[in-house]
N, C-alpha and C. Protein backbone atom coordinates (compact mmCIF):
# COMPACT_ATOMS: atom_id res chain seq x y z
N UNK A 1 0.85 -1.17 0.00
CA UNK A 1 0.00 0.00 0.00
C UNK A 1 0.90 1.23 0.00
N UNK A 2 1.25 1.89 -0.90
CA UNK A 2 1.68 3.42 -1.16
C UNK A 2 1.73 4.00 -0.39
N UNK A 3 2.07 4.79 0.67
CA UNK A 3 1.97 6.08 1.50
C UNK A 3 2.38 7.15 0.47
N UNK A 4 2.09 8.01 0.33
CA UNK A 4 2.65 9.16 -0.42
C UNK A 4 2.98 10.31 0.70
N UNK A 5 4.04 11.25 0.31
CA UNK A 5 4.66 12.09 1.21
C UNK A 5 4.05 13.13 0.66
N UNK A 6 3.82 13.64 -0.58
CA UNK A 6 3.37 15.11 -0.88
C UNK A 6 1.68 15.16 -1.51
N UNK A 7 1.03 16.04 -0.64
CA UNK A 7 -0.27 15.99 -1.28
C UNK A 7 -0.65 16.10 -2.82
N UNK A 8 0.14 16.82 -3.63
CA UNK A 8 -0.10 16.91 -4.95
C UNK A 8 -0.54 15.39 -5.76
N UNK A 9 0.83 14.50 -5.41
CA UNK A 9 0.88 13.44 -5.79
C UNK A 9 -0.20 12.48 -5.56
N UNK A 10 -0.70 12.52 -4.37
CA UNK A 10 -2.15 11.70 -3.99
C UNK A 10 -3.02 12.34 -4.30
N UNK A 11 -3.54 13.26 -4.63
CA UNK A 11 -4.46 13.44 -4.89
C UNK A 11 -4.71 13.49 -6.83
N UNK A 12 -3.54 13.65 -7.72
CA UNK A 12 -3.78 13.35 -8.57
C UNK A 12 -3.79 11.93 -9.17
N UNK A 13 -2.75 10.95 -8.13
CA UNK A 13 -3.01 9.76 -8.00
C UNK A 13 -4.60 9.19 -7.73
N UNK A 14 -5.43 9.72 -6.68
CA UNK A 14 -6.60 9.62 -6.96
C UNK A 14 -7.59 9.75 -7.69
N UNK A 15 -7.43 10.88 -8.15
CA UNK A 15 -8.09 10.73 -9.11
C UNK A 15 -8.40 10.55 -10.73
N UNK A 16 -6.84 9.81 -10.63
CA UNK A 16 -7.14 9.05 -12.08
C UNK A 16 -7.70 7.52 -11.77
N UNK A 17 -7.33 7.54 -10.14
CA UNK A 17 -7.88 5.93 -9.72
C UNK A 17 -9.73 5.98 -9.47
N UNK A 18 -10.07 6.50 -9.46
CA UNK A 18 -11.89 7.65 -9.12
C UNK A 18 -12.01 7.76 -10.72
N UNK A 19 -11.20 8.66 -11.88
CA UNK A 19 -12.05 8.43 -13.21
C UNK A 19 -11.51 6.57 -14.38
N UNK A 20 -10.65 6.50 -13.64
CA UNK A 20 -10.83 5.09 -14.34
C UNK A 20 -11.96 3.50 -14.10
N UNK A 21 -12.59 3.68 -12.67
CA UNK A 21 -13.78 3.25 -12.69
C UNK A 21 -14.14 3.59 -11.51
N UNK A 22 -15.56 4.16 -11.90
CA UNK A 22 -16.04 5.16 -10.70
C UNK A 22 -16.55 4.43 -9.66
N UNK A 23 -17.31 3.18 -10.10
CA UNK A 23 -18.31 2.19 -9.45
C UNK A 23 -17.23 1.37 -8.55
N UNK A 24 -16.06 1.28 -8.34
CA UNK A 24 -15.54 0.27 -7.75
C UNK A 24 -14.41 0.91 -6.37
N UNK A 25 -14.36 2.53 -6.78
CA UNK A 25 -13.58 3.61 -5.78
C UNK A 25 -14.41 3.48 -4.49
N UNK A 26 -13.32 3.33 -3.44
CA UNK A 26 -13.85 3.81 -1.98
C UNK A 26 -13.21 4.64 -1.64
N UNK A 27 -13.57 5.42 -0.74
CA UNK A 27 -13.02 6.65 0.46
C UNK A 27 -12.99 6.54 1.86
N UNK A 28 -11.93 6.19 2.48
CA UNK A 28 -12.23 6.34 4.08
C UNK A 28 -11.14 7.27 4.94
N UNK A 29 -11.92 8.22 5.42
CA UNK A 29 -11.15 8.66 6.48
C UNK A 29 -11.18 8.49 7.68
N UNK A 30 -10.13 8.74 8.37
CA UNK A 30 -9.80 8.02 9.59
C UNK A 30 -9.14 9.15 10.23
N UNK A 31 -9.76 9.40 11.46
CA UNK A 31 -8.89 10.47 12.34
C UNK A 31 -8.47 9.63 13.49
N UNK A 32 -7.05 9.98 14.30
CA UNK A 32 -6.97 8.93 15.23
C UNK A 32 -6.39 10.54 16.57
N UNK A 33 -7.49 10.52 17.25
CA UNK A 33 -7.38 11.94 18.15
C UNK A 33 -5.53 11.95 18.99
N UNK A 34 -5.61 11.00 19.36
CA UNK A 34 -4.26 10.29 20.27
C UNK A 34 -3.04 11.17 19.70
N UNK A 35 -3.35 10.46 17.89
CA UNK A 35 -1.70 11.45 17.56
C UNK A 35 -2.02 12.64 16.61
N UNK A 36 -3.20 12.70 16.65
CA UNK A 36 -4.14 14.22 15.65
C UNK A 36 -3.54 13.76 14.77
N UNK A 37 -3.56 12.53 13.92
CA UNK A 37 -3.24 12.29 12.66
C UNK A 37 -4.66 12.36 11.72
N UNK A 38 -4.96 12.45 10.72
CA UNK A 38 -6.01 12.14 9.16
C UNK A 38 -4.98 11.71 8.76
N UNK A 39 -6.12 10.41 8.27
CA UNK A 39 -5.62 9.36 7.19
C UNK A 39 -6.86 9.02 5.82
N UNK A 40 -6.22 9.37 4.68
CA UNK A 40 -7.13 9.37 3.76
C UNK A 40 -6.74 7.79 2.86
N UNK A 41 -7.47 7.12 2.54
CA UNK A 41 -7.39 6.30 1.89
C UNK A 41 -8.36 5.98 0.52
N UNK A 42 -8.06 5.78 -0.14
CA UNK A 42 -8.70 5.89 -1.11
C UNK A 42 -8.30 4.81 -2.27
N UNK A 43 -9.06 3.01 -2.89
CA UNK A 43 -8.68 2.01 -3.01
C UNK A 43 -9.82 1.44 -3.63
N UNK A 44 -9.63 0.55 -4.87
CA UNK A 44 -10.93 -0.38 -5.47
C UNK A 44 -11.07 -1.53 -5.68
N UNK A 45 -9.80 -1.75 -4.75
CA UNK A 45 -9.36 -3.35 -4.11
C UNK A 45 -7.94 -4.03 -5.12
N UNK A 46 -8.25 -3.18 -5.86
CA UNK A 46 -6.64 -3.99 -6.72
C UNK A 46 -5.54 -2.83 -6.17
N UNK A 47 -5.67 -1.46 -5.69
CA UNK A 47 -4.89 -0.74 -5.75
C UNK A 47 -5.13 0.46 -4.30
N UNK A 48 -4.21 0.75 -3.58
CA UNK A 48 -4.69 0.88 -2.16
C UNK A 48 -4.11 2.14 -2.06
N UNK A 49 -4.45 3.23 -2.26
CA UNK A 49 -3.65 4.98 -1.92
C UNK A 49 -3.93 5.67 -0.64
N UNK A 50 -2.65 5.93 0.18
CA UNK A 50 -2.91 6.25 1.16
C UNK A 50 -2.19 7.65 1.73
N UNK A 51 -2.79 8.68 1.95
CA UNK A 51 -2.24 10.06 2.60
C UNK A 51 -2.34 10.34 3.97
N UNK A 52 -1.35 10.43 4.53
CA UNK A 52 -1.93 10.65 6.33
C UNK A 52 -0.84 11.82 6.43
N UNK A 53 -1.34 12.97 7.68
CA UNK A 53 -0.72 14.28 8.10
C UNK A 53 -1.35 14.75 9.04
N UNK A 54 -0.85 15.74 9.78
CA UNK A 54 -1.37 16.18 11.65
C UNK A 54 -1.64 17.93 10.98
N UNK A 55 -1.50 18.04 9.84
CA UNK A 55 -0.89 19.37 9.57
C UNK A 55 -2.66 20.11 9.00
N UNK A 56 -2.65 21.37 9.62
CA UNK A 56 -4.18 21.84 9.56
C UNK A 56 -3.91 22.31 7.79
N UNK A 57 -2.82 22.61 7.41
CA UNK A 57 -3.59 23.26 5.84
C UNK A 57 -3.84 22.11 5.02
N UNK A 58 -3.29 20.84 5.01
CA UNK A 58 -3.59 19.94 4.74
C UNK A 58 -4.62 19.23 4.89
N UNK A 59 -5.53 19.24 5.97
CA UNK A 59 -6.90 18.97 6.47
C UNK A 59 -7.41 19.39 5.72
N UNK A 60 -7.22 21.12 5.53
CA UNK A 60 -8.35 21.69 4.88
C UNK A 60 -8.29 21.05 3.06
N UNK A 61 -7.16 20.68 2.49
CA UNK A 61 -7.25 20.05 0.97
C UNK A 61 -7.88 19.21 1.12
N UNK A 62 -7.49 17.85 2.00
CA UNK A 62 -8.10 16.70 1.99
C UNK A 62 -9.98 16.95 2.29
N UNK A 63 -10.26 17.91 3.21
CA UNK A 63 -11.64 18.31 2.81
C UNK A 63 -12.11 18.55 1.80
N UNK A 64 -11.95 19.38 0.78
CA UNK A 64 -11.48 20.23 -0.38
C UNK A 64 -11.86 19.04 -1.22
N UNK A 65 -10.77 18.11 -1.02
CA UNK A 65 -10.84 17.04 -2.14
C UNK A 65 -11.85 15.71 -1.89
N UNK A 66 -12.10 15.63 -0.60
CA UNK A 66 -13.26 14.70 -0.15
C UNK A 66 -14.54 15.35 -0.81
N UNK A 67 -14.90 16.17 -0.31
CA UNK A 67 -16.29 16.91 -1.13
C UNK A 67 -16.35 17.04 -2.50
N UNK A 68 -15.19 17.25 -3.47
CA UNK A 68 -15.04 17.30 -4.47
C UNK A 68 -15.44 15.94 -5.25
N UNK A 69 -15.02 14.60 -4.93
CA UNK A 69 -15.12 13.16 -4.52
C UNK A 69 -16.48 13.36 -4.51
N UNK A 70 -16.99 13.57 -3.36
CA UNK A 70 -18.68 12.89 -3.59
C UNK A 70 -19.34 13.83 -4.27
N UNK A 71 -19.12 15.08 -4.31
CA UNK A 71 -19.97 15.39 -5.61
C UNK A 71 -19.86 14.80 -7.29
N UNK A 72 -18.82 13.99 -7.47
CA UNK A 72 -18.79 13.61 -8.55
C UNK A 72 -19.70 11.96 -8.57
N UNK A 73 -19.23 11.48 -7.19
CA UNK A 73 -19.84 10.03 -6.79
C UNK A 73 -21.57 10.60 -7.20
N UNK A 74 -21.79 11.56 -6.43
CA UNK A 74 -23.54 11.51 -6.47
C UNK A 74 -24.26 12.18 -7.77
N UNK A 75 -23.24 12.60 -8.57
CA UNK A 75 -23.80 13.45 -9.83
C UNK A 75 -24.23 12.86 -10.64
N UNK A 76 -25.33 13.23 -11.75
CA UNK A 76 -25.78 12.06 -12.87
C UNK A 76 -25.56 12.13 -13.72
N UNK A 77 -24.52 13.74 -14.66
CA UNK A 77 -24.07 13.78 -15.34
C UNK A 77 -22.64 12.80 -15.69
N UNK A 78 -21.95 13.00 -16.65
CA UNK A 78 -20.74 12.33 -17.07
C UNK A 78 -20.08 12.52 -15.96
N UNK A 79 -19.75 11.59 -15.58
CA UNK A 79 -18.28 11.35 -14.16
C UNK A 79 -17.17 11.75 -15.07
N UNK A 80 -16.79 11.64 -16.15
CA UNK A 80 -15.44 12.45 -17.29
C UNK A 80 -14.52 13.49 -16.86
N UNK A 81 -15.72 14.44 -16.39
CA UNK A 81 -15.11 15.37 -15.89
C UNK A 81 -13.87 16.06 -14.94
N UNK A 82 -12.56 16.39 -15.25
CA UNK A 82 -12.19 15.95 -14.53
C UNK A 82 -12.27 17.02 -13.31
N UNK A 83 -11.48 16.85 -12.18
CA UNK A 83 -11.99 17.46 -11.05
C UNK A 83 -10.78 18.60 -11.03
N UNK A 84 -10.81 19.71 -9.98
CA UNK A 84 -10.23 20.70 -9.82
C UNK A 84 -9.38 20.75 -8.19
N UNK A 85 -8.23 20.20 -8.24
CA UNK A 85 -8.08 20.18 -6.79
C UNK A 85 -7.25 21.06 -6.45
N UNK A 86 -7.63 22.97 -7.10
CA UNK A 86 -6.63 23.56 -6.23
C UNK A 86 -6.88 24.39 -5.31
């Protein structure tokens, strides 16, 4: 399973793993209070991407990019589109 060190990289890693098949992407985040870590994971069982950081501007992307995520999950237009994560 990947850890990635720089947010850029996971998140465009994600989401070519989110437009190559939409139906099979999961999302889980995980806060663990103890070491104020977020852990984003994001995986469609063949392929497992994982971002974790304690760091608040980083919270706020991984929000950013979580919402971004389910608005494409719940939309009924073309999922194609690609997303904007800046």
């Amino acid at each position: 399973m990947p850890q990635f060190q720089t947010w850029e990289e996971f998140s465009r890693a994600a989401e070519k793993l989110y437009l190559a098949d939409p139906m099979k992407v999961r999302v889980v985040l995980k806060y663990r209070h103890v070491d104020g870590n977020l852990c984003i994971k994001v995986t469609d069982d063949l392929v497992c991407l994982m971002y974790r950081t304690d760091q608040a501007q980083d919270v706020k992307k991984i929000e950013k990019f979580h919402s971004q995520l389910m608005r494409l999950m719940v939309a009924k237009e073309s999922r194609s589109v690609t997303m904007e994560t800046e």
